[in-house]
Protein backbone atom coordinates (compact mmCIF):
# COMPACT_ATOMS: atom_id res chain seq x y z
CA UNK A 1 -33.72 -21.52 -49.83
CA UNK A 2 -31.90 -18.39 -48.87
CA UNK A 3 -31.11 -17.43 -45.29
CA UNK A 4 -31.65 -13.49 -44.62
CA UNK A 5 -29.24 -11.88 -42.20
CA UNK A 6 -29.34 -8.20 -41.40
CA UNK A 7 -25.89 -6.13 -41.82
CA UNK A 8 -23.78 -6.02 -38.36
CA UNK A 9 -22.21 -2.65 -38.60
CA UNK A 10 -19.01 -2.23 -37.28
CA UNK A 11 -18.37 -1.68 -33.36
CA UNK A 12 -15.88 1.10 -32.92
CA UNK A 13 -13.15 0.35 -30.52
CA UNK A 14 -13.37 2.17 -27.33
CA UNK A 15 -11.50 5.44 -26.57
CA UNK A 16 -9.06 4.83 -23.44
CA UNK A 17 -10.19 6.62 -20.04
CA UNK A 18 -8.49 9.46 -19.76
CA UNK A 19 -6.89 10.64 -16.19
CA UNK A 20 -8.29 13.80 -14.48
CA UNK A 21 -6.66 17.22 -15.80
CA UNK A 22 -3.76 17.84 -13.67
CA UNK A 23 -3.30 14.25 -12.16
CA UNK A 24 -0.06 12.60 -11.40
CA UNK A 25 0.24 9.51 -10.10
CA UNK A 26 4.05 10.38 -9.05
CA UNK A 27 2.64 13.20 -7.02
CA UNK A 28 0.20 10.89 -4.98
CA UNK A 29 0.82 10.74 -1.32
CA UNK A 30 4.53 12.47 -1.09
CA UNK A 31 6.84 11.40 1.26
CA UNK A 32 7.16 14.55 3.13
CA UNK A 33 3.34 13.61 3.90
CA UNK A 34 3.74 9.88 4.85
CA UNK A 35 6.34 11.40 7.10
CA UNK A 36 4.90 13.70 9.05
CA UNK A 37 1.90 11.65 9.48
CA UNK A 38 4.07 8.92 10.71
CA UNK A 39 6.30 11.27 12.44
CA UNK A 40 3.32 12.57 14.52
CA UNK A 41 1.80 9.32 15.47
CA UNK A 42 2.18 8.85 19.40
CA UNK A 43 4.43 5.23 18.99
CA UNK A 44 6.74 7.09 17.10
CA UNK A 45 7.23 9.89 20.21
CA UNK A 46 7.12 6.70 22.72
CA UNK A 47 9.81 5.07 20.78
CA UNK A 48 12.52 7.86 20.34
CA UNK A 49 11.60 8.46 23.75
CA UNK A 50 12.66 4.89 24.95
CA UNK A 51 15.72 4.71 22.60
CA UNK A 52 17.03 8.39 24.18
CA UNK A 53 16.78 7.85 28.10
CA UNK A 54 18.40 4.31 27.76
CA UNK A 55 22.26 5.54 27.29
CA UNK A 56 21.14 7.66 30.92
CA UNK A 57 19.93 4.13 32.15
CA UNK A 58 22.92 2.77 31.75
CA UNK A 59 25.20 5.66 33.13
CA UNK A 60 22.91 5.27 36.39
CA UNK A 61 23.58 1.75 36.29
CA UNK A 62 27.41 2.19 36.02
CA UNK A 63 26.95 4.93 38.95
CA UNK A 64 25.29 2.76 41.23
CA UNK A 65 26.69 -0.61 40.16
CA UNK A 66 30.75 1.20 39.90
CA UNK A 67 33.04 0.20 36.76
CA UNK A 68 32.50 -3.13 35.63
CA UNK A 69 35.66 -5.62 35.81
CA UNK A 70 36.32 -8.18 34.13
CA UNK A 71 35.87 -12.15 34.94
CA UNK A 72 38.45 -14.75 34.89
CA UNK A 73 40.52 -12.42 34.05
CA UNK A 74 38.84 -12.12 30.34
CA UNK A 75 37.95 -8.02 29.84
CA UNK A 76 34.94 -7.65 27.13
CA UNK A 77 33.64 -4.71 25.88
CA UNK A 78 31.03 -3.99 28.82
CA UNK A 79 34.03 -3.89 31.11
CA UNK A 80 35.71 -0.84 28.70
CA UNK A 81 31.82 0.79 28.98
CA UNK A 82 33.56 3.77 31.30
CA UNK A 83 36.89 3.86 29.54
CA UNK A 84 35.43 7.11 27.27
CA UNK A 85 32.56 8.40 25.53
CA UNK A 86 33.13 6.05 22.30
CA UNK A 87 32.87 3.42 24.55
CA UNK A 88 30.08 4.01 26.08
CA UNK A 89 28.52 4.39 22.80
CA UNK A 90 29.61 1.10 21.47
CA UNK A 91 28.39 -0.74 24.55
CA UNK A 92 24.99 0.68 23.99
CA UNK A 93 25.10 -0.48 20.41
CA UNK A 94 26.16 -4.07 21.54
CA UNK A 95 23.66 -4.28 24.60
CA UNK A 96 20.54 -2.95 21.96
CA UNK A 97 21.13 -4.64 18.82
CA UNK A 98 20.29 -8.30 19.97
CA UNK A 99 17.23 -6.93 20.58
CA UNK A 100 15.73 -3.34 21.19
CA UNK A 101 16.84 -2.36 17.75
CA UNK A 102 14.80 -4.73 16.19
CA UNK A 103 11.50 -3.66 18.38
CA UNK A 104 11.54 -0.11 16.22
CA UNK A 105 11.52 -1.55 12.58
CA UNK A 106 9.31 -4.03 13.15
CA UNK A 107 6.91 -1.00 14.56
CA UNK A 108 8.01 1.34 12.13
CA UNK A 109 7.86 -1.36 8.99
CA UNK A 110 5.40 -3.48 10.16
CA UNK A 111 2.43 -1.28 11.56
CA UNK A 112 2.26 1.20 8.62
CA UNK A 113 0.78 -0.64 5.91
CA UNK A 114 -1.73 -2.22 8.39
CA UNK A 115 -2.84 0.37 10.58
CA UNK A 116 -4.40 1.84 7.21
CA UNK A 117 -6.33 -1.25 7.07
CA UNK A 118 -7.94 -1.35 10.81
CA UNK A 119 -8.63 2.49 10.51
CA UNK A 120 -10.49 1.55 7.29
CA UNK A 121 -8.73 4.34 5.14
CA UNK A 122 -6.28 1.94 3.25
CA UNK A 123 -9.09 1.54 0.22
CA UNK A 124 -9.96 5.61 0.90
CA UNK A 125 -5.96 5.94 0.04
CA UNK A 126 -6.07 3.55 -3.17
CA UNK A 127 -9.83 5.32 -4.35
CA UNK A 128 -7.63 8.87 -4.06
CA UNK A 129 -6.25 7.12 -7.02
CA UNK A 130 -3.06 6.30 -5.05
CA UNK A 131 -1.08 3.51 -7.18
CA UNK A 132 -0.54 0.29 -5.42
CA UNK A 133 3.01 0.61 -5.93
CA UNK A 134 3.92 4.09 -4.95
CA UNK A 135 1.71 3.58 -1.97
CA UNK A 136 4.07 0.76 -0.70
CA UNK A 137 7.10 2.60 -1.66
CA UNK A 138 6.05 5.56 0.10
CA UNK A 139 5.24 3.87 3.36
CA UNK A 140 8.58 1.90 3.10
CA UNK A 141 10.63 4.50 2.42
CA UNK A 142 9.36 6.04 5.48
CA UNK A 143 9.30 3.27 7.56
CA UNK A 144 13.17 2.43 6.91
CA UNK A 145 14.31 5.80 6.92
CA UNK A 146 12.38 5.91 10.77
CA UNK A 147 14.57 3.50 11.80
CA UNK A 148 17.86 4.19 10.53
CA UNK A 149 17.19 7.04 12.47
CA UNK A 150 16.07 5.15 15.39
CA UNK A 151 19.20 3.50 15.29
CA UNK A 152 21.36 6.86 14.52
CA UNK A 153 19.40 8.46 18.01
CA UNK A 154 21.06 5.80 19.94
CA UNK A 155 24.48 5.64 19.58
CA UNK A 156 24.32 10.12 19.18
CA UNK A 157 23.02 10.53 22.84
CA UNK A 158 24.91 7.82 24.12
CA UNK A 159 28.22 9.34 22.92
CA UNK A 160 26.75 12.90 24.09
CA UNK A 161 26.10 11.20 27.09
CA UNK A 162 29.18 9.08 27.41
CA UNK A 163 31.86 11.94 26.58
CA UNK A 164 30.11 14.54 29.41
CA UNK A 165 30.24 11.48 31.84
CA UNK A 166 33.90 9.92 31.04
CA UNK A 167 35.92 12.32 28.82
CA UNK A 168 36.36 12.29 25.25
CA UNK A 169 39.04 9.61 24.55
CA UNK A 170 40.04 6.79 22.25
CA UNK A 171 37.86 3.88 22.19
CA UNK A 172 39.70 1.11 24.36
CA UNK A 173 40.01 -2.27 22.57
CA UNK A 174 39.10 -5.44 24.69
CA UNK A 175 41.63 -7.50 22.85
CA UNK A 176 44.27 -4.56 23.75
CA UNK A 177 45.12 -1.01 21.95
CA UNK A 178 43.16 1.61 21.14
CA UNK A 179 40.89 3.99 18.32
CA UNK A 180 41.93 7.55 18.91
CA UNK A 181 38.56 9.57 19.12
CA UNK A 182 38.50 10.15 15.01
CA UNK A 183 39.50 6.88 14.02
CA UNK A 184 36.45 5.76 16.56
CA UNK A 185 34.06 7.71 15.43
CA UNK A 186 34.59 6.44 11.96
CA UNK A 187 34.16 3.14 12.56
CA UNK A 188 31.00 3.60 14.68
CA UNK A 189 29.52 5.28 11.70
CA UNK A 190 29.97 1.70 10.06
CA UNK A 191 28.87 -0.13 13.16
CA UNK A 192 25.64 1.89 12.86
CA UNK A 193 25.21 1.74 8.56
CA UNK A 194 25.64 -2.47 9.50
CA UNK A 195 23.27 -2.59 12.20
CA UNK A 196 20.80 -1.11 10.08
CA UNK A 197 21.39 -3.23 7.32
CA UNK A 198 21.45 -6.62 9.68
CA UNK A 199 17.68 -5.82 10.36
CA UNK A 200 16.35 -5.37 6.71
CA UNK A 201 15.40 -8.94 7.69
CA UNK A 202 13.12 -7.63 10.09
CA UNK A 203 12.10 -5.31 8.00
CA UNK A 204 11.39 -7.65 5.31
CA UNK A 205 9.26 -9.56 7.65
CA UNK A 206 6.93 -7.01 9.14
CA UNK A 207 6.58 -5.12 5.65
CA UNK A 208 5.31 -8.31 4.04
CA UNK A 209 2.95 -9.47 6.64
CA UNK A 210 1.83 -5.96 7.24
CA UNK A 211 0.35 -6.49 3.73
CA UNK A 212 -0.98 -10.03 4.45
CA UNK A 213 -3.13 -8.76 7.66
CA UNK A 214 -5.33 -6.05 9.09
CA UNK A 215 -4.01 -6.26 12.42
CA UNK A 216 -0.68 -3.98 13.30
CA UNK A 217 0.09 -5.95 16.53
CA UNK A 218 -0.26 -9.28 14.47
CA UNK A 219 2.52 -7.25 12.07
CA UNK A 220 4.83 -6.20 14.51
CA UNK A 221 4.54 -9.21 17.17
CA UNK A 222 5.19 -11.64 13.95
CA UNK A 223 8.21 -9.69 12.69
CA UNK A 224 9.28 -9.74 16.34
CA UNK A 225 8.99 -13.52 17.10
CA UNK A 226 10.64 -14.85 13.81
CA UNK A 227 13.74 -12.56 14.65
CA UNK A 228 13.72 -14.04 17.69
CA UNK A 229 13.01 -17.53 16.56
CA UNK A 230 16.28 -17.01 14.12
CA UNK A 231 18.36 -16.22 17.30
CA UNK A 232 17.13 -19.43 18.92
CA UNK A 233 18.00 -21.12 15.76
CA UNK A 234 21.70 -20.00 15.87
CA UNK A 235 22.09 -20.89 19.28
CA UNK A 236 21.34 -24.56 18.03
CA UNK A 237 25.49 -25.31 17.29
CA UNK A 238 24.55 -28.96 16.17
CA UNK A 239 23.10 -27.16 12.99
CA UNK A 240 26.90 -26.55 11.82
CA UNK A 241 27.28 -24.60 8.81
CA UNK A 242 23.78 -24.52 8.10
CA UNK A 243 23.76 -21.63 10.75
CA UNK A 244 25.51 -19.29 8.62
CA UNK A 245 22.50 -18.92 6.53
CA UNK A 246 21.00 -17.10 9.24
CA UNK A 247 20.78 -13.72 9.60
CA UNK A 248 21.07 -13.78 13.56
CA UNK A 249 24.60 -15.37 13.08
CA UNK A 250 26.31 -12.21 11.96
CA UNK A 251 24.37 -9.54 14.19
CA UNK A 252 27.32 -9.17 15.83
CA UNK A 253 30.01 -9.10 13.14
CA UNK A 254 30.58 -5.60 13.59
CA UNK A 255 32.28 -6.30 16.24
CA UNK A 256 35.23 -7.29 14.13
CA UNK A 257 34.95 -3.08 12.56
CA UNK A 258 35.90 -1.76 16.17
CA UNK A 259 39.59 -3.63 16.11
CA UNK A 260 43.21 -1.77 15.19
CA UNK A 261 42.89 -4.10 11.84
CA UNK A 262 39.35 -4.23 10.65
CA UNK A 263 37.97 -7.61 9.79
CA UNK A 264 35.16 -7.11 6.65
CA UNK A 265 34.91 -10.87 5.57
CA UNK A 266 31.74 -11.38 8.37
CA UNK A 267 30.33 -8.21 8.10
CA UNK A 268 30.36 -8.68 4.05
CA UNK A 269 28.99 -12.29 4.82
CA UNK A 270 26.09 -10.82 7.20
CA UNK A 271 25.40 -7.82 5.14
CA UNK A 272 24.94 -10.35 2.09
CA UNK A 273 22.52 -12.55 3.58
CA UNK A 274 20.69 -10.04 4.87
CA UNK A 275 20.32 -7.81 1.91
CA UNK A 276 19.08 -11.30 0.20
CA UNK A 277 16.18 -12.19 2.10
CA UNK A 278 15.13 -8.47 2.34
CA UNK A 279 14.82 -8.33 -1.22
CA UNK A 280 13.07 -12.00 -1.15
CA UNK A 281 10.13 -10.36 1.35
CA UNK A 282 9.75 -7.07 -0.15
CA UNK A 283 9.18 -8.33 -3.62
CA UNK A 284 6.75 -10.79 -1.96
CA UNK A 285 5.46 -8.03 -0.32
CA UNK A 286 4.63 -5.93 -3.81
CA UNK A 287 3.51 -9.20 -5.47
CA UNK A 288 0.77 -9.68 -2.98
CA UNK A 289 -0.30 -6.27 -2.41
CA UNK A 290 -0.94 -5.54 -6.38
CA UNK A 291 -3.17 -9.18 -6.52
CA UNK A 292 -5.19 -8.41 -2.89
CA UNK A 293 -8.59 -7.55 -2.89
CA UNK A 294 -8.83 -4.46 -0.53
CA UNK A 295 -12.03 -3.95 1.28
CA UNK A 296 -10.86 -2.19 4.29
């Protein structure tokens, strides 16, 4: 008994999609686009704003309060505040980093990936066809170059604002000596390019969970609180050692950069660690964002 079977004919393999005539996906969303629209956006304004009228603060401060002395006997930096413009400049630098300087990346990192999500245009972007990938590198470029130039605005009007208040003159050492004015302004050029690369951690943080959440605040505030959580941390001195793997330990190691021998070992230290968890977040950062199902 024979079994009849009809012929299968042969099923032709199917011709790849091809893109739309004239589309690139390197020409998707530019960043001369991503930055003026975040240029534009009214936190951007506010936070420039904030960043430029506190070196004026300060000088009002100084005006009201007099020159600041030192205690015990010990002089610090914040007593050389109105010893010349450079001065000024650094102690604006040391009384924001802790801190304010970490309030604009977080905003600038953390809110841009998100805030596409709550306005409900983030799968609009990705339908333009925007690639996954060069959408994220757009808005990070952006949102790092924002505040490297968040951090540039500072110390620039407080020197501008410094040198018309108490000369131009070399920057006076706490420790004793001095930076004449060129030899200053050097090393507050590396003060500033170490400052920005402390807070890639922050960074790090609010670019990641700005892809792991449709809320900016939640973003931002998170970014926010774990820096700050890493500063409790290093206040903890029975954690030894195990403090140097935290970021927050070497905020301040440019410190040693402003000194008639500059001291690189911390600042190589800090730079390092940072550099190594920012890398850590924003490839955990990609990872998630290429697997997550967008529906907002």
């Amino acid at each position: 008994m024979s079994t009849l079977t009809e012929p299968v004919e042969p099923v032709e393999p199917e011709e790849p999609v091809e893109a739309a005539p004239g589309y690139r996906a390197g020409r998707t969303l530019p960043l001369r686009v991503e930055l003026v629209r975040q240029f534009k956006r009214r936190r951007t304004l506010i936070m420039g704003g904030v960043l430029a009228v506190l070196p004026f603060v300060l000088l009002v401060a100084f005006t009201i309060g007099g020159e600041p002395s030192g205690r015990d006997g010990r002089v610090t930096l914040m007593d050389t505040a109105t010893a010349s413009g450079a001065n000024f400049a650094a102690v604006n630098l040391f009384v924001s980093a802790g801190f304010l300087l970490v309030i604009p990346v977080a905003l600038f990192c953390g809110d841009t990936v998100a805030s596409e999500a709550s306005w409900s245009s983030l799968r609009y972007l990705l339908a333009a066809p925007v690639p996954r990938t060069r959408l994220l590198l757009s808005k990070l470029a952006v949102g790092l170059g924002l505040s490297l130039a968040a951090m540039v605005l500072l110390p620039v009007v407080a020197l501008a604002v410094g040198t018309a208040a108490y000369g131009w003159g070399p920057l006076q050492i706490p420790t004793g000596g001095a930076l004449d004015p060129g030899t200053a302004a050097q090393r507050l050029v590396v003060v500033v390019a170490y400052v920005f690369v402390s807070q890639l951690v922050t960074a790090g943080l609010a670019f990641w969970l700005s892809t792991r959440t449709d809320a900016p605040l939640g973003a931002v505030g998170g970014a926010v609180g774990l820096t700050i959580a890493g500063n409790v941390l290093d206040a903890v001195t029975a954690l030894g050692h195990w403090r140097d793997f935290l970021p927050a330990h070497w905020q301040f190691a440019w410190a040693d950069a402003v000194q008639p021998d500059p001291e690189w070992s911390g600042m190589v230290q800090g730079a390092a660690v940072s550099v190594t968890y920012a890398l850590v977040l924003f490839a955990l950062a990609f990872r998630g964002f290429a697997r997550k199902d967008i529906v907002s």
